[in-house]
N, C-alpha and C. Protein backbone atom coordinates (compact mmCIF):
# COMPACT_ATOMS: atom_id res chain seq x y z
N UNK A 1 -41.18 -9.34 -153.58
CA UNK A 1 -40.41 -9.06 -154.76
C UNK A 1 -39.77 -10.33 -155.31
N UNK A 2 -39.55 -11.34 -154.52
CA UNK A 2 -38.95 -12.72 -155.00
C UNK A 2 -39.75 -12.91 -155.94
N UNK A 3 -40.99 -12.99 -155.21
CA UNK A 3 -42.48 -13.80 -156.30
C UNK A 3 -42.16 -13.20 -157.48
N UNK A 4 -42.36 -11.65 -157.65
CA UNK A 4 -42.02 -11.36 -159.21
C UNK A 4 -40.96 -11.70 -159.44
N UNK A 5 -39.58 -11.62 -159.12
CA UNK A 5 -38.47 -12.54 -159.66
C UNK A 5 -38.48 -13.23 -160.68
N UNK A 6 -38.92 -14.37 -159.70
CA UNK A 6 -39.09 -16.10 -160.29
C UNK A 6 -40.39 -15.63 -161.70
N UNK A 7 -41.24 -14.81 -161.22
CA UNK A 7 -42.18 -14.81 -162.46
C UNK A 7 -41.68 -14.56 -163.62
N UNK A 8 -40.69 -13.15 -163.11
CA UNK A 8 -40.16 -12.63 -164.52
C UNK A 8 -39.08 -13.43 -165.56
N UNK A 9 -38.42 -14.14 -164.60
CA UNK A 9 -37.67 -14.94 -164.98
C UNK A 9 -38.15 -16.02 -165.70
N UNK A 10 -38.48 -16.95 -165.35
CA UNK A 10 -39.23 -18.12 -165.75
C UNK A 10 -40.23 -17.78 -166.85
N UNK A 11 -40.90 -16.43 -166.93
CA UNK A 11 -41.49 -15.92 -168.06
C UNK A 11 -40.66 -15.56 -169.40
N UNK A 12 -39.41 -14.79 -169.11
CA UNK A 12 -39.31 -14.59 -169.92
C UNK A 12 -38.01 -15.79 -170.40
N UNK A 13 -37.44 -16.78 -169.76
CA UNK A 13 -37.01 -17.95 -170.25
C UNK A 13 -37.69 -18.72 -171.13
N UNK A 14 -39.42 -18.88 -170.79
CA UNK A 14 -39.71 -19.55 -171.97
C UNK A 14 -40.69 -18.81 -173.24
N UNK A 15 -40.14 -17.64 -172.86
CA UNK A 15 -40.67 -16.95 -174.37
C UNK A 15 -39.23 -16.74 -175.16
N UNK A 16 -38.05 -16.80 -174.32
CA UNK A 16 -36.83 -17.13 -175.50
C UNK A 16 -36.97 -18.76 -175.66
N UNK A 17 -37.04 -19.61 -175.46
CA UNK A 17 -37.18 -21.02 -175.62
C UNK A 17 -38.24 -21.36 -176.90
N UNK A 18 -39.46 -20.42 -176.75
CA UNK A 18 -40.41 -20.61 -177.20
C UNK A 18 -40.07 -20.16 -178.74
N UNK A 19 -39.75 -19.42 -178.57
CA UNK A 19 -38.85 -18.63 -179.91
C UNK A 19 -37.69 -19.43 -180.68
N UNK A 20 -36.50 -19.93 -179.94
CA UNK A 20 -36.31 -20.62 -180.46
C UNK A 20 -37.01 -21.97 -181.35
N UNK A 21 -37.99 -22.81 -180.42
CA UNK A 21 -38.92 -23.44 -181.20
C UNK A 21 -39.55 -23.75 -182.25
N UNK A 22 -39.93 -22.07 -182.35
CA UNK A 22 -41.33 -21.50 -183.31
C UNK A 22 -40.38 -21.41 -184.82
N UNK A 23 -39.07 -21.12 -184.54
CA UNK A 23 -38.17 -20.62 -185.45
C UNK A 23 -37.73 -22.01 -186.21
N UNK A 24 -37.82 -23.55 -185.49
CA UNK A 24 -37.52 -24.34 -186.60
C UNK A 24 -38.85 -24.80 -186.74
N UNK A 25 -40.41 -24.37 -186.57
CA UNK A 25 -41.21 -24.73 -187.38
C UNK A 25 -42.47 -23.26 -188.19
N UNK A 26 -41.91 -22.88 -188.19
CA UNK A 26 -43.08 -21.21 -188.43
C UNK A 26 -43.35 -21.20 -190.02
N UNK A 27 -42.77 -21.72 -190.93
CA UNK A 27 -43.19 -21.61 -192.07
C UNK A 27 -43.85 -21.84 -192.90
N UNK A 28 -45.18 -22.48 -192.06
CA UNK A 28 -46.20 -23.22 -192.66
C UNK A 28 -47.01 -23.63 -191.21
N UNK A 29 -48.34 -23.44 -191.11
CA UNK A 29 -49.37 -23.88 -190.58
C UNK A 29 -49.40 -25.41 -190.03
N UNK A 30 -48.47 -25.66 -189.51
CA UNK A 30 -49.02 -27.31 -189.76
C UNK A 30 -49.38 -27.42 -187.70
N UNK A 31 -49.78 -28.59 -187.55
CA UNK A 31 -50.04 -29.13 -186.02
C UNK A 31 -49.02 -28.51 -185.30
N UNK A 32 -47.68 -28.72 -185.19
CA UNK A 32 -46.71 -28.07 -184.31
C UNK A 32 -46.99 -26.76 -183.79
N UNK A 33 -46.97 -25.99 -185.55
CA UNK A 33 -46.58 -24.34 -185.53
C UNK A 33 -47.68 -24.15 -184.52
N UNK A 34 -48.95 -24.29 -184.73
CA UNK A 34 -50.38 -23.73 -184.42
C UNK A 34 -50.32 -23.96 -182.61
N UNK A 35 -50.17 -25.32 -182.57
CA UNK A 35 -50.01 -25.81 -180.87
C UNK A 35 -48.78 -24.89 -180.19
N UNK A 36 -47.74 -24.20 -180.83
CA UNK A 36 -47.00 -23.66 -180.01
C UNK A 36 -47.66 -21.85 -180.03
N UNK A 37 -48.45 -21.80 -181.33
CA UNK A 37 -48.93 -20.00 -181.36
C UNK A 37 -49.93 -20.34 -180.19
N UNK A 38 -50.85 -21.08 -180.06
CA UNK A 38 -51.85 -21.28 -178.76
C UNK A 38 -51.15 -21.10 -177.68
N UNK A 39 -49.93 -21.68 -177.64
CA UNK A 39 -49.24 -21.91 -176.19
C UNK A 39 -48.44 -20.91 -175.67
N UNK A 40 -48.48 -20.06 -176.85
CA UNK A 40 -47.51 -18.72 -176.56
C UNK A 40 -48.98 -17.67 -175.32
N UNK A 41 -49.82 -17.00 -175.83
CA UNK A 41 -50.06 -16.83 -175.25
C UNK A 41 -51.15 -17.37 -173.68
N UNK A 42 -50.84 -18.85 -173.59
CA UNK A 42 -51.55 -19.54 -172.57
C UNK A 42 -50.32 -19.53 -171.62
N UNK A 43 -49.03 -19.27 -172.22
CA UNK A 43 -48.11 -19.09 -170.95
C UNK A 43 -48.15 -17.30 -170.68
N UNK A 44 -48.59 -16.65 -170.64
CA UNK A 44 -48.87 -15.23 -171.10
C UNK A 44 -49.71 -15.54 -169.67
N UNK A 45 -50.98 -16.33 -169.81
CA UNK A 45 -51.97 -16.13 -168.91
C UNK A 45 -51.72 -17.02 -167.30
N UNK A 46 -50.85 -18.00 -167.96
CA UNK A 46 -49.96 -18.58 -166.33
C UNK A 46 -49.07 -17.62 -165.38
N UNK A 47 -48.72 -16.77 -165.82
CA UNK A 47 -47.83 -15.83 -165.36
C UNK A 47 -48.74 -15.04 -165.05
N UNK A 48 -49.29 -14.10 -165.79
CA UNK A 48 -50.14 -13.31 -165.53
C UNK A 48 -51.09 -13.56 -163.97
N UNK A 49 -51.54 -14.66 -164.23
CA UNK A 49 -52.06 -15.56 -162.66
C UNK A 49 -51.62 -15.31 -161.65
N UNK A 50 -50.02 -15.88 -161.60
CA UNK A 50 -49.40 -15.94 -160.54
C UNK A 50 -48.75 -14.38 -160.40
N UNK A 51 -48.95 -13.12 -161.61
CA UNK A 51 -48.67 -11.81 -161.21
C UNK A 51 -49.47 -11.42 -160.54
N UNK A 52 -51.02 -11.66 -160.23
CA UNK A 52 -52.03 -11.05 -160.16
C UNK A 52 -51.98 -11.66 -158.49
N UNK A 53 -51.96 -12.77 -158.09
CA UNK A 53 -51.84 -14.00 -157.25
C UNK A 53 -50.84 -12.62 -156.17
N UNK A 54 -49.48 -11.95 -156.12
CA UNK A 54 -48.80 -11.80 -155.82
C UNK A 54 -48.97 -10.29 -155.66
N UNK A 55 -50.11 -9.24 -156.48
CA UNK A 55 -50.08 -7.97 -156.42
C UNK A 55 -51.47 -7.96 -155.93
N UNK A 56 -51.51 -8.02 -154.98
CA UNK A 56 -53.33 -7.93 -154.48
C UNK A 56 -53.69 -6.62 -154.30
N UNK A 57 -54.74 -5.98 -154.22
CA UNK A 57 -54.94 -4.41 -153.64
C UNK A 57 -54.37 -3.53 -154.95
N UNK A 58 -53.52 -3.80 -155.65
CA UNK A 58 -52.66 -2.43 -156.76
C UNK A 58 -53.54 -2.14 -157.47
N UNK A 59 -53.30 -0.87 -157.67
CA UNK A 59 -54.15 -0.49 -159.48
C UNK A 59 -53.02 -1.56 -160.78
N UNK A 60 -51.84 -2.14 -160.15
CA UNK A 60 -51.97 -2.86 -161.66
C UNK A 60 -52.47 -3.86 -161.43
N UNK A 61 -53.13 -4.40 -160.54
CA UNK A 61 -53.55 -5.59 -160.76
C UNK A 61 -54.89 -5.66 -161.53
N UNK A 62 -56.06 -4.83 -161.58
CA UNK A 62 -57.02 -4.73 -162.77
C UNK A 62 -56.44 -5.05 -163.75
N UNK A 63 -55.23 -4.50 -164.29
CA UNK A 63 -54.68 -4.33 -165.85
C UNK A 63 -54.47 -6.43 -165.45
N UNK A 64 -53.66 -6.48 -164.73
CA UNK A 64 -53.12 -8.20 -165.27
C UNK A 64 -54.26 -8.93 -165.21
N UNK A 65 -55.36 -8.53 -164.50
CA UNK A 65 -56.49 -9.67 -164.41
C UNK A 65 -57.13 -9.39 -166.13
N UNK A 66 -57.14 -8.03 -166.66
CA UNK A 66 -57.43 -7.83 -167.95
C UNK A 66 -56.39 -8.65 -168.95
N UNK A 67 -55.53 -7.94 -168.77
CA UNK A 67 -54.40 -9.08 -169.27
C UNK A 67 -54.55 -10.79 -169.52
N UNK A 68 -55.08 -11.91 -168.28
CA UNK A 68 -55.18 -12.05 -168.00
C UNK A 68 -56.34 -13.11 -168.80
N UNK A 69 -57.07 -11.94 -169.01
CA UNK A 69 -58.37 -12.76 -169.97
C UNK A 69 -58.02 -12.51 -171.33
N UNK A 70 -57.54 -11.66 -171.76
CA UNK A 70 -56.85 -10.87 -172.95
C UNK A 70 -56.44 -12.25 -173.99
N UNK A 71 -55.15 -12.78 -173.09
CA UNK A 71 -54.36 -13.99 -173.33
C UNK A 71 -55.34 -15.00 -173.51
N UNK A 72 -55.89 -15.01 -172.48
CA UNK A 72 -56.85 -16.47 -172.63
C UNK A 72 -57.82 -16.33 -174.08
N UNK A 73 -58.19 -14.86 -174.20
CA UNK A 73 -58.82 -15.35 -175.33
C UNK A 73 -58.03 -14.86 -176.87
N UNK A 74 -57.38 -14.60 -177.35
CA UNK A 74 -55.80 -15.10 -177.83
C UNK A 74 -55.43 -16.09 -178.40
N UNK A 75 -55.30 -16.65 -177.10
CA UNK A 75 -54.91 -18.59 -177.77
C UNK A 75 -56.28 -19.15 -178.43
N UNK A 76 -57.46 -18.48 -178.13
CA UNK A 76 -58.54 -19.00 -178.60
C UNK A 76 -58.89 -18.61 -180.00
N UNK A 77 -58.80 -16.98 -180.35
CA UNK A 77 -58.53 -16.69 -181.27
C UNK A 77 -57.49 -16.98 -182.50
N UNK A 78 -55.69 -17.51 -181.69
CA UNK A 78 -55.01 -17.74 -182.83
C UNK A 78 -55.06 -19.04 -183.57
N UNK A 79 -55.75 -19.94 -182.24
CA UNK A 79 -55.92 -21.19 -182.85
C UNK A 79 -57.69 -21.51 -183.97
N UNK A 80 -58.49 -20.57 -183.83
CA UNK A 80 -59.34 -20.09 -184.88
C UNK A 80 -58.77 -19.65 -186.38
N UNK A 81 -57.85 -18.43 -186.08
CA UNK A 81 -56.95 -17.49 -186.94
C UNK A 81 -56.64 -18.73 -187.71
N UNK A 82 -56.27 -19.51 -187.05
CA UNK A 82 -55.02 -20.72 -187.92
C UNK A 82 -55.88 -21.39 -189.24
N UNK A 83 -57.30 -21.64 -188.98
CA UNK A 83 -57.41 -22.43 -189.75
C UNK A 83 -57.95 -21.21 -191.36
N UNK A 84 -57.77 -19.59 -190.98
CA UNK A 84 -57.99 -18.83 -192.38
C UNK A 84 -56.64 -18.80 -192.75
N UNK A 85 -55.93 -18.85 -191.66
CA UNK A 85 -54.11 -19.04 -192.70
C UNK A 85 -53.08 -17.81 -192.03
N UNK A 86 -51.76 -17.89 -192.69
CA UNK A 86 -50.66 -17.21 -192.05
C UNK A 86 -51.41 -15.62 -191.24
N UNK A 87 -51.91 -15.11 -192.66
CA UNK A 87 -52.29 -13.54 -192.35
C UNK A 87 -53.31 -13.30 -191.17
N UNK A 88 -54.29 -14.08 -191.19
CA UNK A 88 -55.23 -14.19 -189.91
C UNK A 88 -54.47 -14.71 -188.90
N UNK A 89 -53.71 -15.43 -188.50
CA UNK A 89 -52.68 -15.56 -187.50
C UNK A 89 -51.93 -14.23 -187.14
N UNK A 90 -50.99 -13.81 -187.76
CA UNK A 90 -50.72 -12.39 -187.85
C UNK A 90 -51.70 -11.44 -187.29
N UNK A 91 -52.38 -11.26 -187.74
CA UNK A 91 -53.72 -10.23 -187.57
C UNK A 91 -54.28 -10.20 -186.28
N UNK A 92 -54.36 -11.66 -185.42
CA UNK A 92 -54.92 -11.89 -184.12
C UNK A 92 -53.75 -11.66 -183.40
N UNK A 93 -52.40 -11.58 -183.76
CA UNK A 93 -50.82 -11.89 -182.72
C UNK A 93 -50.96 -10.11 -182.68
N UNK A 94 -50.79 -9.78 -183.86
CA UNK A 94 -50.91 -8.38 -183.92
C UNK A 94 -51.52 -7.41 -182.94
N UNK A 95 -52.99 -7.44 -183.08
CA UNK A 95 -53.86 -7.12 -182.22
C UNK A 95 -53.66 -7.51 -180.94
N UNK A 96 -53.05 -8.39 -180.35
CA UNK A 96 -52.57 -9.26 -178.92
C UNK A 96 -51.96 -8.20 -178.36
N UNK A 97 -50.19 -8.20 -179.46
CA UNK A 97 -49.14 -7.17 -179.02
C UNK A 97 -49.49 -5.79 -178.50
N UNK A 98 -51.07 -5.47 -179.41
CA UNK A 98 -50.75 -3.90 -179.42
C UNK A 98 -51.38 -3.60 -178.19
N UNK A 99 -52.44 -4.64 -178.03
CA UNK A 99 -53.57 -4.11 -176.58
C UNK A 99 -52.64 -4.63 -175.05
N UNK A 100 -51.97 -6.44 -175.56
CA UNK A 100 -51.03 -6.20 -174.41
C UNK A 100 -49.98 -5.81 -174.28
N UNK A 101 -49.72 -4.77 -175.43
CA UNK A 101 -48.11 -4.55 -175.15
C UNK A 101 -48.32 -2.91 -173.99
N UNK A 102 -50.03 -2.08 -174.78
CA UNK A 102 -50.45 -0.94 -174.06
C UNK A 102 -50.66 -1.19 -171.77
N UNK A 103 -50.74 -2.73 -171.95
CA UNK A 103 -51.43 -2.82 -170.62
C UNK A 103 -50.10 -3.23 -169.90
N UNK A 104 -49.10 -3.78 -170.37
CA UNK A 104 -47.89 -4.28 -170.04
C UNK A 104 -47.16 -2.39 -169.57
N UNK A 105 -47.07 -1.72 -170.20
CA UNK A 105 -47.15 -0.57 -170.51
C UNK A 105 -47.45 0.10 -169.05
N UNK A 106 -48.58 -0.04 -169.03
CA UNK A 106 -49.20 0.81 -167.82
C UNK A 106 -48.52 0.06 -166.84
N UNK A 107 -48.62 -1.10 -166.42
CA UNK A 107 -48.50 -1.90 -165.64
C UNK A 107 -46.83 -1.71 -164.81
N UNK A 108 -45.89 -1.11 -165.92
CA UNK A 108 -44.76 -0.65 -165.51
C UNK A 108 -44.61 0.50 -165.13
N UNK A 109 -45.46 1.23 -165.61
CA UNK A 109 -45.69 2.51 -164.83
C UNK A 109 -45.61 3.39 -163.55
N UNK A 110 -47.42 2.28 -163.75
CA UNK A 110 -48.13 1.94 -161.75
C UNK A 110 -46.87 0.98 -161.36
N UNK A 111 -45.93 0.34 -162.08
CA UNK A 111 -44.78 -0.42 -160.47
C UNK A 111 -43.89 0.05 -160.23
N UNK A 112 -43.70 2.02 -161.14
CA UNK A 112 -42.15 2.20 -160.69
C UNK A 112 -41.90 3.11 -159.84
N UNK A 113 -41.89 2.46 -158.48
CA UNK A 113 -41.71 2.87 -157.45
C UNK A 113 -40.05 2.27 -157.05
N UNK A 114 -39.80 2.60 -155.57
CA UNK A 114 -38.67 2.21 -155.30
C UNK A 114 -38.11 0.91 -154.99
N UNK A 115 -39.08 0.07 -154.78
CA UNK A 115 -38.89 -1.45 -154.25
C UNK A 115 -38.89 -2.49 -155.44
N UNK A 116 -39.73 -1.83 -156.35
CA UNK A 116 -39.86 -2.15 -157.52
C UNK A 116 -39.06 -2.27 -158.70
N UNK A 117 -38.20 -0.78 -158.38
CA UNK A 117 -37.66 -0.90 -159.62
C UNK A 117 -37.81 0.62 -160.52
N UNK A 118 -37.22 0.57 -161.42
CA UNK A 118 -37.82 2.05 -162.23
C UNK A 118 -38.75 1.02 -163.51
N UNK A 119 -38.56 0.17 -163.93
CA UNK A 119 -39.20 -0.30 -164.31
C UNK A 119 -38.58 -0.67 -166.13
N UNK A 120 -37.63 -0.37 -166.33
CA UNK A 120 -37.52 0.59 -167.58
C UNK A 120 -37.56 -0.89 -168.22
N UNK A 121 -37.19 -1.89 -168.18
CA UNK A 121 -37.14 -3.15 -169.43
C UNK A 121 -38.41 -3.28 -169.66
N UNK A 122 -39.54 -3.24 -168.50
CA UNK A 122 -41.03 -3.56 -169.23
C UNK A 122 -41.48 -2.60 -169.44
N UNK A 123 -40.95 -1.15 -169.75
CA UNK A 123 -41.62 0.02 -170.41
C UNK A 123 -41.32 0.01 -171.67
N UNK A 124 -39.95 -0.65 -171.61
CA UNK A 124 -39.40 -0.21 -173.15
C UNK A 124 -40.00 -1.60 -173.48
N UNK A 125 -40.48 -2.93 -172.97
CA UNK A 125 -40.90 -4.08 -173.91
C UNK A 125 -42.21 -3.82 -174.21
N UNK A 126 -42.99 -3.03 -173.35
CA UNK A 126 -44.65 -2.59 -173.61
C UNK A 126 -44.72 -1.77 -175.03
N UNK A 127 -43.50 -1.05 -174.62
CA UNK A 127 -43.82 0.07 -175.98
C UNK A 127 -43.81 -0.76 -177.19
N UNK A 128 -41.97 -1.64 -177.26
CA UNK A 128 -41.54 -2.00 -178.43
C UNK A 128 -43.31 -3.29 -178.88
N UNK A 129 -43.99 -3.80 -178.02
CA UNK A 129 -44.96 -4.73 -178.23
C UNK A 129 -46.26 -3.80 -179.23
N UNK A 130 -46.38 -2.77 -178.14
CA UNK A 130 -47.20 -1.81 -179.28
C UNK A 130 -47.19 -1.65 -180.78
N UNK A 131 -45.52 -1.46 -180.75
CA UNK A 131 -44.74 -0.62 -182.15
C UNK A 131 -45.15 -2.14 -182.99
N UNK A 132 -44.69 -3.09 -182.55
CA UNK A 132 -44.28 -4.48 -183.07
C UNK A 132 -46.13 -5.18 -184.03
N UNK A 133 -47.11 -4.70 -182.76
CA UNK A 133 -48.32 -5.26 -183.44
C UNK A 133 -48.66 -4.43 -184.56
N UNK A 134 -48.30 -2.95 -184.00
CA UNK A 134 -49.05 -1.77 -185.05
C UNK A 134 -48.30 -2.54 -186.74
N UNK A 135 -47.06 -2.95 -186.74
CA UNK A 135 -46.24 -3.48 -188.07
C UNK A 135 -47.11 -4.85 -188.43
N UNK A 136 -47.64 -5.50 -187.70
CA UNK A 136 -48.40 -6.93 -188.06
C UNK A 136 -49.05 -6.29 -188.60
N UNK A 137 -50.25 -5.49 -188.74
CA UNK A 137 -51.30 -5.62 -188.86
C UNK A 137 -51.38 -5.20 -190.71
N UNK A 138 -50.49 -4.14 -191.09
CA UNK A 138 -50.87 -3.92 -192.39
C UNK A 138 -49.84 -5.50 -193.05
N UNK A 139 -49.06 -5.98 -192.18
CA UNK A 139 -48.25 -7.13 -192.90
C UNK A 139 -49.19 -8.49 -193.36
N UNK A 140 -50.02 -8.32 -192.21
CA UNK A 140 -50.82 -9.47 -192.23
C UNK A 140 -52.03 -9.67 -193.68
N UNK A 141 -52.48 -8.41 -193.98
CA UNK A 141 -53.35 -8.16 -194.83
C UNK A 141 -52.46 -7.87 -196.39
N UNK A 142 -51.23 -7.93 -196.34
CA UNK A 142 -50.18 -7.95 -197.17
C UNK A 142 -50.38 -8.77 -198.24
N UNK A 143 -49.63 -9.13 -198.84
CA UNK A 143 -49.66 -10.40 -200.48
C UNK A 143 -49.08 -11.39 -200.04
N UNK A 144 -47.65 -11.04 -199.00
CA UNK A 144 -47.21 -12.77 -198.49
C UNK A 144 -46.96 -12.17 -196.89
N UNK A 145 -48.02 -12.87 -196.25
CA UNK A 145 -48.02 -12.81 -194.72
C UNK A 145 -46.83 -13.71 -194.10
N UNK A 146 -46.11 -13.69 -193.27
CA UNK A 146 -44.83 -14.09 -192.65
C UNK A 146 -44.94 -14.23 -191.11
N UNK A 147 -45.08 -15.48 -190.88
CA UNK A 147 -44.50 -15.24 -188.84
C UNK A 147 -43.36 -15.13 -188.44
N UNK A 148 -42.39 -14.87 -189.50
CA UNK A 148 -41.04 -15.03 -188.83
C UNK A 148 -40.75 -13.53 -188.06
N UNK A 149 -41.60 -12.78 -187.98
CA UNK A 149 -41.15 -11.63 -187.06
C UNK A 149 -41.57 -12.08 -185.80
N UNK A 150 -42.32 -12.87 -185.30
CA UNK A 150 -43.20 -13.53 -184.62
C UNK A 150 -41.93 -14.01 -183.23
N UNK A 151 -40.80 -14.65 -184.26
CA UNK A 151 -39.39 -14.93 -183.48
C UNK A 151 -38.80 -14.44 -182.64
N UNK A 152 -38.51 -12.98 -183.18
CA UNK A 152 -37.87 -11.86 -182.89
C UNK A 152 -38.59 -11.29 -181.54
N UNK A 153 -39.73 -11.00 -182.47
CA UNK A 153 -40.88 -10.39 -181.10
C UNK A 153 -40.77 -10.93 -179.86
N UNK A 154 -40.52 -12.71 -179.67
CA UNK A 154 -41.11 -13.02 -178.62
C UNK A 154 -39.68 -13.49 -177.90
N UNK A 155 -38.48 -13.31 -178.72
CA UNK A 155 -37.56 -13.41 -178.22
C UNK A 155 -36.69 -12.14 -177.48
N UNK A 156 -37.22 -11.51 -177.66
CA UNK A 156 -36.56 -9.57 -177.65
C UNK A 156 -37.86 -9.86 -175.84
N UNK A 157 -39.08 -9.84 -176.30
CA UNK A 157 -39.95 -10.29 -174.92
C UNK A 157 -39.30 -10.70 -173.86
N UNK A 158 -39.18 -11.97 -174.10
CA UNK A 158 -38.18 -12.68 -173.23
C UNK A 158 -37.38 -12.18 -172.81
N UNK A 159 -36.27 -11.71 -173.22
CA UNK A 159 -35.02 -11.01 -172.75
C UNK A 159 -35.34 -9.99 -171.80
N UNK A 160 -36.24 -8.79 -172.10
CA UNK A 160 -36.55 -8.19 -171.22
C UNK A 160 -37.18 -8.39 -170.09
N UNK A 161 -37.99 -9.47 -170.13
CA UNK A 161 -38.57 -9.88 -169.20
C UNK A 161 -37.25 -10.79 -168.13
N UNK A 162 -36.69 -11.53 -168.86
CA UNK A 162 -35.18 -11.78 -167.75
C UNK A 162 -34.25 -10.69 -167.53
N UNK A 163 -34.19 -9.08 -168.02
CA UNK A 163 -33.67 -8.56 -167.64
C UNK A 163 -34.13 -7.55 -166.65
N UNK A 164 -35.43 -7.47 -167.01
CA UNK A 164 -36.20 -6.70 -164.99
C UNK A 164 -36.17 -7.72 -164.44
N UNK A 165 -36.06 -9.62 -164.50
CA UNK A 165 -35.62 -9.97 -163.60
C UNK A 165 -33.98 -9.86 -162.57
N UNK A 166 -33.22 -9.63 -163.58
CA UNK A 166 -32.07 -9.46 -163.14
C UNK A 166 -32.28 -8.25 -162.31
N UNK A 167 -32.81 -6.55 -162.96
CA UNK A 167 -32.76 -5.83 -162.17
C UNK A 167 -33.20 -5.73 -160.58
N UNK A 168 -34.50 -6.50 -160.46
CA UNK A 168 -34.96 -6.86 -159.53
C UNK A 168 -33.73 -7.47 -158.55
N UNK A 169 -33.27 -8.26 -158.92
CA UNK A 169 -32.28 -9.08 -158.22
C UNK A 169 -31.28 -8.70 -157.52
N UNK A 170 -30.69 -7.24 -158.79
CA UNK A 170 -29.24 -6.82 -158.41
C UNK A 170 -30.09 -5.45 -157.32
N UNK A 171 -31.31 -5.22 -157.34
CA UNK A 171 -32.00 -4.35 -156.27
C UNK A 171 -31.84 -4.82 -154.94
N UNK A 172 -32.45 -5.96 -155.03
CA UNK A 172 -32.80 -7.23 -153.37
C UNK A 172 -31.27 -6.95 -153.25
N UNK A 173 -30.41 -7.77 -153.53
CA UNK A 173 -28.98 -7.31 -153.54
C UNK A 173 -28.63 -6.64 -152.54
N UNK A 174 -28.25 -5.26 -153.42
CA UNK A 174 -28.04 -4.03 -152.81
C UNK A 174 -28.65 -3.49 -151.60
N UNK A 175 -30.32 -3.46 -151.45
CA UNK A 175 -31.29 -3.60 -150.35
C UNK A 175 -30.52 -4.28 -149.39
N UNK A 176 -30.43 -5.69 -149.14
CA UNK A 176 -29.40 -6.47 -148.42
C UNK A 176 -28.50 -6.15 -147.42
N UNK A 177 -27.63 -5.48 -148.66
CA UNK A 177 -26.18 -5.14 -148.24
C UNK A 177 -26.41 -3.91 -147.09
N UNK A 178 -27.16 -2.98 -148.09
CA UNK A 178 -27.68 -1.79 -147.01
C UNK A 178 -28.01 -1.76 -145.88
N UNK A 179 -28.93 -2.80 -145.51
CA UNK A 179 -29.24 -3.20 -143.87
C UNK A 179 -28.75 -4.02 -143.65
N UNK A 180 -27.62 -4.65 -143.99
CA UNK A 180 -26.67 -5.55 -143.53
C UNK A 180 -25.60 -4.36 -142.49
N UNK A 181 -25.55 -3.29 -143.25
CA UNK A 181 -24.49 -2.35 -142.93
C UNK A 181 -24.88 -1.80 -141.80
């Protein structure tokens, strides 16, 4: 349970970091914006690694190894997306959210057991990822396509993802104390 810890943590630290970032350059296509939309989900697939690395034998581990490749091809796609422009960026982030926000989804599901956790920050971030792409997609094909939801998304991510780390934590914790007693 450490291993996921540190994952969740460190994951979702630099998808608020990342966010911050994206937020003083997102308003235009240029070298920066594009190198950090690639990098968003290539840290997606580092984690994912070391989730998969750490859940051997589970039924969620199919989903993260899917996951997994998902991401990897993602960054391949948004950095393609980039060169038709904002809305094709959109359109590929979109599609990202909705398939990994469904597998993120399951993935909290199959882990909410007792050691685990109930799971509830990455149920409610799977869902809100769903809700979040299903809104890209008619935005993207829109009259003025926008990444600045792009911010929000991956900062709201983040948070949850440091807050099943916390839960995790204040679990081990408690666990602790219990057979300490």
């Amino acid at each position: 349970m450490s291993s996921l810890l540190r994952i969740y943590l460190i994951r979702g630290l630099i998808a608020i970091a990342w966010s911050i970032g994206f937020a003083a350059v997102h308003d235009s296509l240029t070298a920066t914006s594009v190198i950090l939309l690639i990098a968003y989900p290539v840290v997606d697939v580092v984690a994912s690694l070391f989730d998969v690395r750490e859940d051997p034998g589970t039924p969620a581990r199919r989903l993260q190894v899917f996951n997994t490749a998902l991401s990897a091809l993602t960054a391949v796609g948004l950095g393609l997306a980039a060169i038709g422009g904002v809305g094709a960026v959109l359109f590929v982030f979109g599609l990202w959210a909705i398939v990994s926000g469904a597998a993120q989804l399951t993935v909290a599901i199959r882990r909410r057991g007792p050691e685990l956790g109930r799971q509830w920050p990455m149920l409610v971030a799977g869902a809100l990822s769903v809700i979040a792409g299903l809104t890209y997609l008619p935005a993207a094909v829109g009259d003025d396509p926008d990444l600045t939801a792009l911010i929000m998304y991956t900062a709201a991510g983040g948070a949850f993802f440091v807050i099943q780390a916390a839960t995790l934590a204040w679990k081990r914790r408690r666990r602790t104390r219990v057979t300490q007693a």
